[in-house]
C-alpha atoms as a PDB file:
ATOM      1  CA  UNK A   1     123.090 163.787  72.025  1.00  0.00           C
ATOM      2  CA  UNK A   2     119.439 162.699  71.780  1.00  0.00           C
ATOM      3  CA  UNK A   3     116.754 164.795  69.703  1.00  0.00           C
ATOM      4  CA  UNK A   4     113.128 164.316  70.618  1.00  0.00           C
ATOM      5  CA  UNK A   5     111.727 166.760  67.993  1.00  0.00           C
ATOM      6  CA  UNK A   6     113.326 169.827  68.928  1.00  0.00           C
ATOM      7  CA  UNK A   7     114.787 169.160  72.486  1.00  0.00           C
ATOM      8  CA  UNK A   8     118.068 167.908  73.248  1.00  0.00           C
ATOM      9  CA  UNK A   9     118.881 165.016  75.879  1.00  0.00           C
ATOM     10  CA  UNK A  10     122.364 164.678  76.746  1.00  0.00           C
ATOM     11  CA  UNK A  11     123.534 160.821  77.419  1.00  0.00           C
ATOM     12  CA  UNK A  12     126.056 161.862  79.651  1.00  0.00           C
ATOM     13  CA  UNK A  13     123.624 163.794  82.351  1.00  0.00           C
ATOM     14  CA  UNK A  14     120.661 162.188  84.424  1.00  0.00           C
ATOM     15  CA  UNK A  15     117.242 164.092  84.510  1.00  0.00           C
ATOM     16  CA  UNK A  16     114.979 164.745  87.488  1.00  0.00           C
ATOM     17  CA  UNK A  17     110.860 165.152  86.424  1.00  0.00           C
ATOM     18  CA  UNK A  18     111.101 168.570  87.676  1.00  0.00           C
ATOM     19  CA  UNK A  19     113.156 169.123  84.136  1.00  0.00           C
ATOM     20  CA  UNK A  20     116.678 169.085  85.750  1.00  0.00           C
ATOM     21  CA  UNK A  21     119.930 167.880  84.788  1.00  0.00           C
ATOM     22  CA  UNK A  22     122.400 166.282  86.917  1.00  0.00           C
ATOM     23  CA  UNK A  23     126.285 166.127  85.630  1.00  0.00           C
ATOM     24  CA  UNK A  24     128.296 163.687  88.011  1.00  0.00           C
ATOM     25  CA  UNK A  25     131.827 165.229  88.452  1.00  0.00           C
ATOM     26  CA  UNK A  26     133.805 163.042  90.685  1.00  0.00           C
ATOM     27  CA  UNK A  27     132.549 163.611  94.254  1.00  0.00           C
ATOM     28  CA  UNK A  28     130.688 166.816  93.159  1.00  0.00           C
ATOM     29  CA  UNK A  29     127.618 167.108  90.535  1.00  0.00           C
ATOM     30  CA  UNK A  30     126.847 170.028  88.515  1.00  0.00           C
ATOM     31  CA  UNK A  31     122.839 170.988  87.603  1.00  0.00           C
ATOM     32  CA  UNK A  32     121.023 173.057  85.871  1.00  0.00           C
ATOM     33  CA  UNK A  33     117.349 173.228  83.741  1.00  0.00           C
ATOM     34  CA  UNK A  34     116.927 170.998  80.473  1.00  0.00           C
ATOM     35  CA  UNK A  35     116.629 172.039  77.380  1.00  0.00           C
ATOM     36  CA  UNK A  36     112.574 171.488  77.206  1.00  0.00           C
ATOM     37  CA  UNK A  37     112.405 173.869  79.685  1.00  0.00           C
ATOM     38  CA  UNK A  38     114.276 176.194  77.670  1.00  0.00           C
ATOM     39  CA  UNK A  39     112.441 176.335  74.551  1.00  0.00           C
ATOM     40  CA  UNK A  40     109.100 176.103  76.230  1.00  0.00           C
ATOM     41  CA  UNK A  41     109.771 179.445  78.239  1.00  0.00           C
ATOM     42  CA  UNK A  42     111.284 181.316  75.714  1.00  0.00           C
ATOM     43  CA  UNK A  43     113.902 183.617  76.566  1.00  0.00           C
ATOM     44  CA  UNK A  44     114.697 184.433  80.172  1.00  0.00           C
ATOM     45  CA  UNK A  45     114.887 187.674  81.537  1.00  0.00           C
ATOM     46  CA  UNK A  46     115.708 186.810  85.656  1.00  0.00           C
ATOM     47  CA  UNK A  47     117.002 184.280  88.005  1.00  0.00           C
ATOM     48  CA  UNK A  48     116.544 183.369  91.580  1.00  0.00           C
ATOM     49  CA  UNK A  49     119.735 181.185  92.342  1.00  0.00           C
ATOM     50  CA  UNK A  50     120.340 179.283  95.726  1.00  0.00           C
ATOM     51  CA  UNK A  51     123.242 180.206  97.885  1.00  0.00           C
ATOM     52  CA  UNK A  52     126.619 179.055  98.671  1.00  0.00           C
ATOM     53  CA  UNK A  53     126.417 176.480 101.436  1.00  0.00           C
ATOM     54  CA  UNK A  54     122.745 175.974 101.763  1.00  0.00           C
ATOM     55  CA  UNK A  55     122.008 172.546 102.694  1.00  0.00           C
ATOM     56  CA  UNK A  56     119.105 171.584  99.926  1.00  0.00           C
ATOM     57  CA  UNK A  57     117.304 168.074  99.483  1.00  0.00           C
ATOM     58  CA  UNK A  58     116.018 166.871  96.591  1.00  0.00           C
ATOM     59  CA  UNK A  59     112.865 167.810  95.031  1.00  0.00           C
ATOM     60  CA  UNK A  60     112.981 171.425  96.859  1.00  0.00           C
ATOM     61  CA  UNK A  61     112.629 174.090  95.699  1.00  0.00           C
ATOM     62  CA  UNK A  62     116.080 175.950  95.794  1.00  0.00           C
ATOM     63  CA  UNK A  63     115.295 179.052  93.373  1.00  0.00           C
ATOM     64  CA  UNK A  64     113.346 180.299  90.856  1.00  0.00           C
ATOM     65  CA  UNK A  65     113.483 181.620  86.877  1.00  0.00           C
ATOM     66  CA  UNK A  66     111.127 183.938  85.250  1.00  0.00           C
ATOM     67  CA  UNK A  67     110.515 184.344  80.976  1.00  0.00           C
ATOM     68  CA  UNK A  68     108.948 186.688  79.495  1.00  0.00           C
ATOM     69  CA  UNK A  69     106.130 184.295  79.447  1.00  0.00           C
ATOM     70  CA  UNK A  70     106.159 181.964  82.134  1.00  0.00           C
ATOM     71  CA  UNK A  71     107.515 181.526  85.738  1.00  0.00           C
ATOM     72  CA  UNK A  72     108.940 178.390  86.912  1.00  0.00           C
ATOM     73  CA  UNK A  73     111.030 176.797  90.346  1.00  0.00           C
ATOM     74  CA  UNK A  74     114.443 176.080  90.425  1.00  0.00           C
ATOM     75  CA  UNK A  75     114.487 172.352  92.110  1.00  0.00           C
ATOM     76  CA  UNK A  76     117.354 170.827  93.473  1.00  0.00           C
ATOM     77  CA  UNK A  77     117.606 167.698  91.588  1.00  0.00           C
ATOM     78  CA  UNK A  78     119.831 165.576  94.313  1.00  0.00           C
ATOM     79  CA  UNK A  79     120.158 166.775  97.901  1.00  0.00           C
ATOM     80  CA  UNK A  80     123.400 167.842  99.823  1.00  0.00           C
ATOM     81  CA  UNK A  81     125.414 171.133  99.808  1.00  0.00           C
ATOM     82  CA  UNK A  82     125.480 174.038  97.176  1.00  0.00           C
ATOM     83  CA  UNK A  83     129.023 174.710  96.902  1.00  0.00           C
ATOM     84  CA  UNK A  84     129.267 176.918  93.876  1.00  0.00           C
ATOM     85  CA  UNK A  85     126.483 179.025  92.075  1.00  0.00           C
ATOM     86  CA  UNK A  86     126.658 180.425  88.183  1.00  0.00           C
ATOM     87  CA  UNK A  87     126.604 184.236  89.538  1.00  0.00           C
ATOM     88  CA  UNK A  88     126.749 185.403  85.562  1.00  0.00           C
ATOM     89  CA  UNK A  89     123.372 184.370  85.114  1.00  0.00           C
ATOM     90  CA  UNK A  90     122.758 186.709  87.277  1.00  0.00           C
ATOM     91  CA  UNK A  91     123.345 189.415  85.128  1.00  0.00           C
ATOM     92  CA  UNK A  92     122.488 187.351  82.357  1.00  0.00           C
ATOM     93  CA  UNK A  93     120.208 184.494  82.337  1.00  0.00           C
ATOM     94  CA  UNK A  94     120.022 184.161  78.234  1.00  0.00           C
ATOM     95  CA  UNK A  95     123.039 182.367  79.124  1.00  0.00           C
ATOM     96  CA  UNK A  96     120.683 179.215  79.707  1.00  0.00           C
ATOM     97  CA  UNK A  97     118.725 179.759  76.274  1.00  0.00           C
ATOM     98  CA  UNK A  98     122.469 180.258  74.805  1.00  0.00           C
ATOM     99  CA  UNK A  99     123.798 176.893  76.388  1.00  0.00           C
ATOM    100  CA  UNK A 100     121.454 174.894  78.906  1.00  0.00           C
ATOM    101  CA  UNK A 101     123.772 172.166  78.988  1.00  0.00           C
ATOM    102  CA  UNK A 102     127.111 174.043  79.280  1.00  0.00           C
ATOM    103  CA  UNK A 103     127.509 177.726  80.443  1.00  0.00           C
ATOM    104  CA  UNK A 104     124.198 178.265  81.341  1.00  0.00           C
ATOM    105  CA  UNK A 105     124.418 175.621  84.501  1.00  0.00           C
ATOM    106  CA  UNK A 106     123.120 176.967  87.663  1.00  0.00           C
ATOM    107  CA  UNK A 107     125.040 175.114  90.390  1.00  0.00           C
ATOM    108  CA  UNK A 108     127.391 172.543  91.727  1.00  0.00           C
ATOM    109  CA  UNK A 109     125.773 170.740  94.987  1.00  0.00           C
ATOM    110  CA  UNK A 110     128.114 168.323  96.837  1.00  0.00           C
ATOM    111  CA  UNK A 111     125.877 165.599  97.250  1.00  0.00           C
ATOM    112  CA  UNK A 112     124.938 163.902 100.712  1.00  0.00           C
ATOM    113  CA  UNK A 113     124.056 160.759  99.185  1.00  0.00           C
ATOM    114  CA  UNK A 114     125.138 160.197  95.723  1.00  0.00           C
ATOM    115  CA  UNK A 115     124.706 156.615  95.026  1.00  0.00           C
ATOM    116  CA  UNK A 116     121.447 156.125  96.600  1.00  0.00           C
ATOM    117  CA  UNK A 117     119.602 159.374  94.790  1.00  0.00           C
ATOM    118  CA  UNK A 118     121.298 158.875  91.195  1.00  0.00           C
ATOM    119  CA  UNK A 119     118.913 155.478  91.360  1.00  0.00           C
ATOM    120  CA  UNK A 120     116.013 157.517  91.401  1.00  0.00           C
ATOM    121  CA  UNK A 121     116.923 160.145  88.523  1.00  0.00           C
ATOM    122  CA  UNK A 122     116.281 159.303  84.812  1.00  0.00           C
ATOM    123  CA  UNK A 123     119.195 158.208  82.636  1.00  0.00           C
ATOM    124  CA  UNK A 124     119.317 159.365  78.720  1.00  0.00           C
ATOM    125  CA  UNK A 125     117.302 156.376  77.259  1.00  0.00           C
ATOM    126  CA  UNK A 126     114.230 156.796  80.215  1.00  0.00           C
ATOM    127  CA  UNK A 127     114.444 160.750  79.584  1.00  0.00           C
ATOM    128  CA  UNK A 128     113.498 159.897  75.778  1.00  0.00           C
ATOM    129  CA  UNK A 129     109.712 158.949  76.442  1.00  0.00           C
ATOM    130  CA  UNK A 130     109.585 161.226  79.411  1.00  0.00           C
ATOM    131  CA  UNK A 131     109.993 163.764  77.632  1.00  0.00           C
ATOM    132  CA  UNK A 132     107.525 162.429  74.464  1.00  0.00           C
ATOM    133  CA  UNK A 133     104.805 162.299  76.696  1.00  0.00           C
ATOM    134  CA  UNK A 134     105.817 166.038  78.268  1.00  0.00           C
ATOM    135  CA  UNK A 135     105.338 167.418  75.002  1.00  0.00           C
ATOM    136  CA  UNK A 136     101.970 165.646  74.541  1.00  0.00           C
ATOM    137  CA  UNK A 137     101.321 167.479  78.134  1.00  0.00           C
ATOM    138  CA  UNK A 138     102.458 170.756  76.579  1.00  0.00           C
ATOM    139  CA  UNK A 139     100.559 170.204  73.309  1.00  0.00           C
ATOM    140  CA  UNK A 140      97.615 169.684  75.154  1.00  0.00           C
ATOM    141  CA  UNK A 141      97.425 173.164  76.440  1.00  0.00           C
END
């Protein structure tokens, strides 16, 4: 685990700019929001979640999440199919303030094309200043 001030960067996941993570688990990947999108939106009260067997590509817009203070889109961070959904965040989406990186994940998407869209996600050590220069964003406003 990575700290950038007070955000968390997993080395095992890849990140999309849309503040996704990607988890590769053997032919299947798992996703869900990282955590600079969980401590800038403070605690989440609901959750628009894609469905089972929706064909999604990447970069669009799949769902959507809503704070107390801010409302954000859900963006599917690798294309192919959703074959699973977290249905507890359902009931409760704290879940992702609780865990971003572990219970509160929000799908698993059996991905159309793996090899050739990992290339364009960020690894751990590209996430680092990504995110350093997201916080200036955020500072900024």
């Amino acid at each position: 685990m990575v700290k950038v001030e007070d955000y968390e960067i997993k080395e095992d996941l890849y990140y999309h700019k849309e503040h996704c993570w990607v988890k590769v688990e053997g032919d299947k990947v798992r996703i869900g929001v990282d955590d600079f999108t969980n401590k800038a939106a403070g605690t989440f009260k609901s959750i628009d979640l894609p469905f089972e067997g929706d064909e999604v590509s990447m970069g669009e817009i799949i769902g959507g999440i809503e704070s107390h203070k801010w409302v954000g889109k859900l963006v599917a961070p690798i294309s192919g199919t959703i074959v699973e959904v977290n249905e507890k965040l359902e009931d409760d989406p704290t879940i992702i303030n609780r865990d971003p990186y572990g219970e509160g994940w929000i799908a698993v998407i059996e991905p159309s094309d793996l090899e050739g869209e990992l290339g364009q996600l960020m690894k751990a050590e590209e996430a680092v200043d990504w995110i350093k220069s997201e916080i200036k964003e955020k500072l900024k406003k």
